[in-house]
Protein backbone atom coordinates (compact mmCIF):
# COMPACT_ATOMS: atom_id res chain seq x y z
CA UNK A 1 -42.08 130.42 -4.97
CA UNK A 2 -44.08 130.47 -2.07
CA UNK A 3 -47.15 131.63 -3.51
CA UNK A 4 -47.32 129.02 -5.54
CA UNK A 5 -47.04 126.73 -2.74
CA UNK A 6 -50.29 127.94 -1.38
CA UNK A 7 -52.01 128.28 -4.82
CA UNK A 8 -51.00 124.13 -4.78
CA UNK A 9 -51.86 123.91 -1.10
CA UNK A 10 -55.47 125.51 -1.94
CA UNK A 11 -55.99 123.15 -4.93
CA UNK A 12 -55.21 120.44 -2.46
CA UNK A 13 -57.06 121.01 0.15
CA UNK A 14 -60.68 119.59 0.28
CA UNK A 15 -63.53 121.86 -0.23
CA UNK A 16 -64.99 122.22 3.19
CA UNK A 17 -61.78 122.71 4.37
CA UNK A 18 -60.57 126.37 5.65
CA UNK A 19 -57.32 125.13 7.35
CA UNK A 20 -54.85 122.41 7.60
CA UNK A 21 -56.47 121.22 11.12
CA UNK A 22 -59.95 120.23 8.86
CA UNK A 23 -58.19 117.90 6.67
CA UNK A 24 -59.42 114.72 7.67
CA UNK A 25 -57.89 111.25 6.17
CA UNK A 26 -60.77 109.97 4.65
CA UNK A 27 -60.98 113.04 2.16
CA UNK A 28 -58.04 112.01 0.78
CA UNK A 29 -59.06 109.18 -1.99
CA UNK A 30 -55.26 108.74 -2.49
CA UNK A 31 -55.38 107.58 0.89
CA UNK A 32 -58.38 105.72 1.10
CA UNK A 33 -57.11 103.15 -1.79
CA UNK A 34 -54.13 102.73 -0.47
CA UNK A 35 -55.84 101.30 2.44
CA UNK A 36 -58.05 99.69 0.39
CA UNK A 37 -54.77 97.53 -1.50
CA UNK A 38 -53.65 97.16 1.65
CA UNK A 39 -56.54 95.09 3.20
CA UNK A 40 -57.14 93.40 -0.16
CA UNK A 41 -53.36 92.50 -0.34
CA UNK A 42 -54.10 90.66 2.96
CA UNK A 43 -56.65 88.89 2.15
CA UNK A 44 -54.97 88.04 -0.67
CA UNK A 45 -52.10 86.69 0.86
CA UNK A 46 -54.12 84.64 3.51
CA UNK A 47 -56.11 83.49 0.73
CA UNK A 48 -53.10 82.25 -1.30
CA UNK A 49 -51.38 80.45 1.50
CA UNK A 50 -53.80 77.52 0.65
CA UNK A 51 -51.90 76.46 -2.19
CA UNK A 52 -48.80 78.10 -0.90
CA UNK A 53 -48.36 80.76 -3.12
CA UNK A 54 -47.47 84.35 -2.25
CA UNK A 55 -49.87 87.08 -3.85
CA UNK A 56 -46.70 87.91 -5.94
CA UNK A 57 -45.84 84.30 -6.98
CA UNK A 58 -49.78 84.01 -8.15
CA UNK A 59 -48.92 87.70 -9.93
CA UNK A 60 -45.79 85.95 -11.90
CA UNK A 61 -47.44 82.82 -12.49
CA UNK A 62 -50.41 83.80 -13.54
CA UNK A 63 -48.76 86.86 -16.21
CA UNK A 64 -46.12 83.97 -17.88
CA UNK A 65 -49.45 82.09 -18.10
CA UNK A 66 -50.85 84.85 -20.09
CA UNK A 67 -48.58 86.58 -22.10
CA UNK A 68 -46.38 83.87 -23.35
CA UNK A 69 -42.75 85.17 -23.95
CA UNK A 70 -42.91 88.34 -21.49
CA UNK A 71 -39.31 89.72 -20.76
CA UNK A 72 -38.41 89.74 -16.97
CA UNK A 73 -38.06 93.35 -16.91
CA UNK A 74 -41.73 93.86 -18.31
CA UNK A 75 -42.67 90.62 -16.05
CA UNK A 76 -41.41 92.94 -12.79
CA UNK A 77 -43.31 96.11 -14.23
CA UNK A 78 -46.86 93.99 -14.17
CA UNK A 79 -45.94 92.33 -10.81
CA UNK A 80 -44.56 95.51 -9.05
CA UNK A 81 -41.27 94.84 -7.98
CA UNK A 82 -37.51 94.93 -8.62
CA UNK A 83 -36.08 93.35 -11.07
CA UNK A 84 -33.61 91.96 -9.13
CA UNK A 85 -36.78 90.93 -6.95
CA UNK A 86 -37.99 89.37 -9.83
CA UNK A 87 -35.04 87.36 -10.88
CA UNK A 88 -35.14 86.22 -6.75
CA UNK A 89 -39.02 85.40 -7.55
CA UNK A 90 -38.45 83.37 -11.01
CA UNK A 91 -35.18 81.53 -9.56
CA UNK A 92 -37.81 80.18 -6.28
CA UNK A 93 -40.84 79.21 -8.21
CA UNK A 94 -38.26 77.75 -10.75
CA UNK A 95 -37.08 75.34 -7.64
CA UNK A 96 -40.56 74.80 -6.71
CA UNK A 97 -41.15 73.42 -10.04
CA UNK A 98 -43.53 75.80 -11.33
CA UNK A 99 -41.78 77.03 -13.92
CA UNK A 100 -38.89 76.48 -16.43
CA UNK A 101 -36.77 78.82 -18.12
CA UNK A 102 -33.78 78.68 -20.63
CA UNK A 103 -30.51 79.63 -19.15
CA UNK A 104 -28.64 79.75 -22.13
CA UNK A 105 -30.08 83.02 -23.24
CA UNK A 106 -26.92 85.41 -21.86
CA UNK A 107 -27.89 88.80 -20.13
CA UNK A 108 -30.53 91.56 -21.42
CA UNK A 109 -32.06 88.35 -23.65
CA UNK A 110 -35.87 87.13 -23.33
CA UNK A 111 -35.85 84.58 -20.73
CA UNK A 112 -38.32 82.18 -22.16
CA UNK A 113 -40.31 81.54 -19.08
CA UNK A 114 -42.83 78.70 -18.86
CA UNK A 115 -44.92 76.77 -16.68
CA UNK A 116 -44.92 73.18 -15.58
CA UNK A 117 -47.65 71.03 -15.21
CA UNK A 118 -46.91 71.81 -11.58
CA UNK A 119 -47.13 75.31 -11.93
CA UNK A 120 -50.40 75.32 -14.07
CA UNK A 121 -51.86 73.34 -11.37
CA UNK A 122 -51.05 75.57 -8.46
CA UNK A 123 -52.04 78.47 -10.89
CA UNK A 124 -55.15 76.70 -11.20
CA UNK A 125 -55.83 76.13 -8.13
CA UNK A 126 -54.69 79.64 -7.22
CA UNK A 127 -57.25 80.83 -9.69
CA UNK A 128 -60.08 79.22 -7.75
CA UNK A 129 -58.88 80.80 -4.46
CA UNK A 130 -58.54 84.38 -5.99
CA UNK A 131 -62.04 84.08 -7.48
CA UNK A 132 -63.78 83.85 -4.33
CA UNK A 133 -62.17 87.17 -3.69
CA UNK A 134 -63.31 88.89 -6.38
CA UNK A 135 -67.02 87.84 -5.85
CA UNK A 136 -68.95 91.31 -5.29
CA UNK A 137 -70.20 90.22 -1.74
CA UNK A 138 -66.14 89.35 -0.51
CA UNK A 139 -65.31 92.92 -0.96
CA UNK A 140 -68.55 94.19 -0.12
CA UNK A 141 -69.95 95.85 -3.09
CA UNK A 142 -73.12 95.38 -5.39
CA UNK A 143 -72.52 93.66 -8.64
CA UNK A 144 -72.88 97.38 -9.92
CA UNK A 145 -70.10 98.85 -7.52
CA UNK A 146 -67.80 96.49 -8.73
CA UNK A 147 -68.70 97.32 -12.48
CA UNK A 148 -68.35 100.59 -11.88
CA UNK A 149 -65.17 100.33 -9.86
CA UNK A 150 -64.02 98.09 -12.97
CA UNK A 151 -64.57 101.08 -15.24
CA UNK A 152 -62.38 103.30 -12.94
């Protein structure tokens, strides 16, 4: 067993490096884009407090707005969370006034989720906000970096 530790350790480790002291961080893509969500995520989030949304509401919001009918369990998938996160989310932006759902649906049943004018206003206002983030020169890149990253 602990063989194949090293024969996974080996495979792991990057090319140039001949011990565990050469690893260095930024070998590691794994880590790099987890940095990489991270800093978006908070630019994100500053971004979004202009029309008082939280990078997660926007992610809710904007996926009922999309795919009309989406379970809440399917909803949490796309959004990354919970699902009793999600029911927490849905139950806020439904006292916001963003969205409307049928209550009389009883447990494990579609919730039929969908927006108010309020909420496709703040979407699309939202929208605006999160487009200026994913201009090429906001994140840094060439219009061809961020076709290629696109493809990845």
């Amino acid at each position: 067993m602990q063989g194949t530790l090293i024969v996974v350790d080996d495979l792991l480790r990057p090319p140039h490096a001949t011990d565990r002291t050469a690893w260095h961080p930024d070998d590691a893509v794994g880590w790099t884009v987890v940095r990489l969500a991270h800093l978006l995520g908070r630019h994100f989030d500053h971004a979004l407090k202009q029309v008082a949304l939280t990078p997660r509401q926007f992610g809710v919001l904007a996926t009922i707005a999309a795919e009309p009918g989406i379970n809440s369990g399917q909803l949490a998938r796309k959004v990354l969370v919970t699902a009793q996160s999600m029911g927490e989310l849905i139950t806020g932006l439904e006292k916001a006034g963003y969205l409307t759902r049928d209550h009389d649906r009883g447990r494990g049943r579609r919730l039929d989720m969908q927006l108010t004018p309020a909420g496709h206003d703040v979407l699309t206002r939202a929208f605006g906000v999160v487009a200026g983030l994913n201009a090429p020169h906001a994140l840094g890149l060439s219009h061809q970096e961020t076709a290629q990253l696109n493809t990845l």
